[in-house]
Protein backbone atom coordinates (compact mmCIF):
# COMPACT_ATOMS: atom_id res chain seq x y z
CA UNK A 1 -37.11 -23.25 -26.76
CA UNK A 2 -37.22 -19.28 -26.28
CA UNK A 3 -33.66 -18.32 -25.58
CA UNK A 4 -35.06 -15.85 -22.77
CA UNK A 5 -36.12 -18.96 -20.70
CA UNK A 6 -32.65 -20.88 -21.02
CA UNK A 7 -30.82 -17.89 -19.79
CA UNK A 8 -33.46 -17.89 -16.86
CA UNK A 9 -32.77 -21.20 -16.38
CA UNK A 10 -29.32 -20.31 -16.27
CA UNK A 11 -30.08 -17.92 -13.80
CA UNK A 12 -31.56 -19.98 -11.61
CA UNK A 13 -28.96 -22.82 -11.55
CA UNK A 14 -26.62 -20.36 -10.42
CA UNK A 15 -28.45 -19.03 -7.85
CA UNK A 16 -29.97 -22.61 -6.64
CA UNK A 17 -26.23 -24.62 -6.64
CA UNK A 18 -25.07 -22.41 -3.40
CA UNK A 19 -28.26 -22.83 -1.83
CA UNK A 20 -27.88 -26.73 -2.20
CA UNK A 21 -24.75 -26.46 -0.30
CA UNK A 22 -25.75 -23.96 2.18
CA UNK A 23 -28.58 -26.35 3.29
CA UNK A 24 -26.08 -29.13 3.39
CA UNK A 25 -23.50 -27.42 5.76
CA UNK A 26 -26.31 -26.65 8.01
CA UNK A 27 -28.15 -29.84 8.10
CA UNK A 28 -24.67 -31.98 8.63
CA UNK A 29 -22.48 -28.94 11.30
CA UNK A 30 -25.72 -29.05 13.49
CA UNK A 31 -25.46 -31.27 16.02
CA UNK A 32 -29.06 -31.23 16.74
CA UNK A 33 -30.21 -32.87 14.01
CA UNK A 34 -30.28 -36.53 15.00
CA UNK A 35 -28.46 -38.47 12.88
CA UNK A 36 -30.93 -40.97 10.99
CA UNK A 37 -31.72 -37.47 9.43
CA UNK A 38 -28.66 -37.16 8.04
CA UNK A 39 -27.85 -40.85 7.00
CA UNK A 40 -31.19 -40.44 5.13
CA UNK A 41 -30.31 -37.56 3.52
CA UNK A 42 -27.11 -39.45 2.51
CA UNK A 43 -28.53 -42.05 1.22
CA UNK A 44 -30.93 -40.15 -0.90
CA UNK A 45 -28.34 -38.10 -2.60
CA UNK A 46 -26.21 -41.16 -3.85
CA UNK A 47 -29.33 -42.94 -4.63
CA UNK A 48 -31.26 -40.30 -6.59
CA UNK A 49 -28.79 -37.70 -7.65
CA UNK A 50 -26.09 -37.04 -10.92
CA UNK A 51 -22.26 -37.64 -9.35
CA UNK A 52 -21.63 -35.09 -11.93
CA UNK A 53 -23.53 -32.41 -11.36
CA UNK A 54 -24.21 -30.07 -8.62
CA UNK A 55 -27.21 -30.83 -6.57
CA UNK A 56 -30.00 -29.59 -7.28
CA UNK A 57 -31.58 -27.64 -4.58
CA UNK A 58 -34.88 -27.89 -6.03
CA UNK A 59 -34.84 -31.44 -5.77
CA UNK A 60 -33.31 -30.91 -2.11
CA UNK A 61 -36.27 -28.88 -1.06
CA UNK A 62 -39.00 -31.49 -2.40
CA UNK A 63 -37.02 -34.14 -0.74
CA UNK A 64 -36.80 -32.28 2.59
CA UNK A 65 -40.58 -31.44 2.00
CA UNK A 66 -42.20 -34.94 1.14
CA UNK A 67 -39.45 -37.11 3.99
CA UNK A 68 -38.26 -34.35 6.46
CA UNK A 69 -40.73 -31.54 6.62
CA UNK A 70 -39.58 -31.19 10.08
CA UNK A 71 -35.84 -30.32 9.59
CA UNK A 72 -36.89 -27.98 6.97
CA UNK A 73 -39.40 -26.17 9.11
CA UNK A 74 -36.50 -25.75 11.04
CA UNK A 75 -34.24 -24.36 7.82
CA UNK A 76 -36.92 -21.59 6.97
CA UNK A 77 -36.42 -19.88 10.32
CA UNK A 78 -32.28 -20.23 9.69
CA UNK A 79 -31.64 -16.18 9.10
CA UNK A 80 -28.65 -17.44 6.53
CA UNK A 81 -31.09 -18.99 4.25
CA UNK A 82 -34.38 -18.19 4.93
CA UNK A 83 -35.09 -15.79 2.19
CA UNK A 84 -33.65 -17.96 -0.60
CA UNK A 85 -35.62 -20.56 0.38
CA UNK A 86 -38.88 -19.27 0.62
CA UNK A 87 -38.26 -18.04 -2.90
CA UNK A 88 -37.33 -21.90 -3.89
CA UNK A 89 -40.33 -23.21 -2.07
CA UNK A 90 -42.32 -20.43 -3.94
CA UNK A 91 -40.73 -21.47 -7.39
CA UNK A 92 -41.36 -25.17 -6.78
CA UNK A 93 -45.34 -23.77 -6.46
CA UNK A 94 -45.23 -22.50 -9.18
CA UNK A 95 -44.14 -25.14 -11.10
């Protein structure tokens, strides 16, 4: 594997573990979000996700993409994230 790509891979961990957790803290401190959203979103992390590594906010995205497109509608207008996830939601594209 080029050595270039793990270090952008790197790179991008870094930058998509916060995200993860930014997303998180919003979706679970709003109160408007009803909370079958959340207990899905629960149960989908324990099911699908490492207990030993950070979340993976790529995986988040998809997830809120494919089950809750409507909460994350919501998250792309949130001015504390917005940016960083349009450029997940443009890497996923890509990809």
């Amino acid at each position: 594997m080029d050595p270039r790509r793990i270090e952008d891979k790197a790179e991008e961990d870094s930058v998509d573990d916060p995200l993860a957790q930014r997303i998180l803290d919003i979706i679970f401190q709003d109160p408007d979000v009803r909370r079958l959203y959340k207990e899905s979103l629960t149960d989908w992390i324990l099911d699908t996700q490492p207990r030993t590594a950070p979340l993976d906010a790529a995986a988040l995205v998809q997830y809120l993409t494919a089950h809750q497109p409507d909460l994350l509608n919501r998250l792309k207008i949130n001015v504390r994230i917005k940016e960083d996830l349009a450029r997940a939601l443009e890497s996923i594209e890509r990809n």
